[in-house]
Protein backbone atom coordinates (compact mmCIF):
# COMPACT_ATOMS: atom_id res chain seq x y z
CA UNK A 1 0.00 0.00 0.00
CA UNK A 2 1.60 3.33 -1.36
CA UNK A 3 1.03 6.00 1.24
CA UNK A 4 2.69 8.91 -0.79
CA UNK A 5 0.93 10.62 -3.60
CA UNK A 6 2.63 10.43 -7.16
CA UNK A 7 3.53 14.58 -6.06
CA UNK A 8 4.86 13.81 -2.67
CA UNK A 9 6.80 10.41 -3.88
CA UNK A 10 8.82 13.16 -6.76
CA UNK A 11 9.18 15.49 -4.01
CA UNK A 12 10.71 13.06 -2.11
CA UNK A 13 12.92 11.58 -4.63
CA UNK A 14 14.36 15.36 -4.88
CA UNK A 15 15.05 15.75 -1.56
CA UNK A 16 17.05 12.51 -1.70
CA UNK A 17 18.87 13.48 -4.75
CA UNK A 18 19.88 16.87 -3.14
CA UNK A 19 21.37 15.14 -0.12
CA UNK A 20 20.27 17.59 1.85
CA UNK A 21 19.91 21.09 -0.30
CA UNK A 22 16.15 20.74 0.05
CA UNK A 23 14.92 21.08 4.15
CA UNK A 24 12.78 18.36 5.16
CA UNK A 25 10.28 20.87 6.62
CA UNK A 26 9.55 22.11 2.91
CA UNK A 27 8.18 18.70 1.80
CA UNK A 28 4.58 17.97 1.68
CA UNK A 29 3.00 16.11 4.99
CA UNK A 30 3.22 12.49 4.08
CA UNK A 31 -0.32 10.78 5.53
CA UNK A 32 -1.95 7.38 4.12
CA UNK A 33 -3.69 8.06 1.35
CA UNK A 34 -6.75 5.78 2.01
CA UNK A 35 -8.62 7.24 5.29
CA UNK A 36 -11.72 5.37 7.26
CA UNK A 37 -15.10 6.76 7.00
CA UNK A 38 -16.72 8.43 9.61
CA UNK A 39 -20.09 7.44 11.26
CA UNK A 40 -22.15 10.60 9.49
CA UNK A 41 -20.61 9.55 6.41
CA UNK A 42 -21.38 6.02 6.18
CA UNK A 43 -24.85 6.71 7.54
CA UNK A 44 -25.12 9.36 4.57
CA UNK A 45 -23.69 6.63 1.73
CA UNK A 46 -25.91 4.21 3.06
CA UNK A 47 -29.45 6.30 3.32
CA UNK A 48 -28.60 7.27 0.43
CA UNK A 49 -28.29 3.98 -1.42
CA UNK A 50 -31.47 2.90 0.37
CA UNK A 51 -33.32 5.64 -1.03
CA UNK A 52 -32.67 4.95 -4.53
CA UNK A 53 -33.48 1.70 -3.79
CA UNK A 54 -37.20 2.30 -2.11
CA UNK A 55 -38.02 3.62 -5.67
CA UNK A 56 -37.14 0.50 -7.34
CA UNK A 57 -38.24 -1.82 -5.00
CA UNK A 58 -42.02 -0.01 -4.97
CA UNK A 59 -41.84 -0.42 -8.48
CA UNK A 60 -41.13 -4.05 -8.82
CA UNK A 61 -43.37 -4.67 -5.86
CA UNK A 62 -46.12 -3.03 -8.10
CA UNK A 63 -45.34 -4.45 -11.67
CA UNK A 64 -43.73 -8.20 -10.31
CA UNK A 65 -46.00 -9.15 -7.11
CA UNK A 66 -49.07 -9.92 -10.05
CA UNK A 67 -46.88 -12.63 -11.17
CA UNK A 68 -47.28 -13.96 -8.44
CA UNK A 69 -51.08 -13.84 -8.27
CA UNK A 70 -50.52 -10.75 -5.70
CA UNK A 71 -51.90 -7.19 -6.70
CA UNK A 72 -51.10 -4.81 -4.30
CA UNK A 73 -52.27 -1.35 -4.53
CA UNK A 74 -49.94 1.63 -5.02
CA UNK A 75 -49.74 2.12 -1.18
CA UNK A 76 -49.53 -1.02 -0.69
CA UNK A 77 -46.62 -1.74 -2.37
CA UNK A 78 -45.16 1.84 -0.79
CA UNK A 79 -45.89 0.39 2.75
CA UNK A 80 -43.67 -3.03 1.61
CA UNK A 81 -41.06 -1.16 0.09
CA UNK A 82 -40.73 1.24 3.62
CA UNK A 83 -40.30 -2.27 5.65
CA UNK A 84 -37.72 -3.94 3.44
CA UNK A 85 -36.07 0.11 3.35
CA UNK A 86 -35.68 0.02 6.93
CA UNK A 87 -34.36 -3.44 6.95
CA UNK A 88 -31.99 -2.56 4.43
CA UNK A 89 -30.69 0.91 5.81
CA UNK A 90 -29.97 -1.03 9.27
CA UNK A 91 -27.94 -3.76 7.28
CA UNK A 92 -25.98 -1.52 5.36
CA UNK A 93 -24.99 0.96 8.25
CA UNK A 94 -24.22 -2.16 10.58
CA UNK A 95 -21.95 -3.77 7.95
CA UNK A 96 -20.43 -0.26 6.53
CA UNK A 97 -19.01 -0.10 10.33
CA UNK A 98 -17.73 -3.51 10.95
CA UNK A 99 -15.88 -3.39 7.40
CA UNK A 100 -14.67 -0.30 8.71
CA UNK A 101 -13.48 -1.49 11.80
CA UNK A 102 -11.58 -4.16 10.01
């Protein structure tokens, strides 16, 4: 895992190749590039992703339940969609963290 940036890698090749013309202090702050997300931020990615999909999942509840010999009503299929939302927003948001914790 590379924890320079392509600019702060050449930067630091140059201060090698100066042996020592170039002070340290005048280099870029070397940090990992890869950083953990925060709580807010995974509970933003996944509401988010649940959101988009509450619109698909009303719609297939809608157009693929009949198939099934089920035909739920508009707000019927809104009031499935919420559950399985809720479900999935919990899911996500539990998982995001332990991944995260890893």
């Amino acid at each position: 895992m590379s924890f320079l940036s392509v600019e702060e890698d050449s930067a630091e090749r140059r201060f090698r190749r100066a042996e020592g013309a170039v002070s340290k202090a005048s280099l870029p702050e070397l940090r990992p590039l890869v950083q953990g997300q925060s709580r807010k931020m995974s509970a933003v990615e996944s509401f988010t992703g649940t959101a988009v999909g509450f619109g698909i999942n009303t719609s297939a509840n809608y157009f693929l339940l009949p198939l099934f010999g089920l035909y739920p009503t508009v707000h019927e299929s809104m009031a499935i969609a919420v559950m399985f939302t809720l479900i999935s927003l919990a899911r996500g948001y539990i998982l995001r963290r332990i991944f995260n914790a890893i």
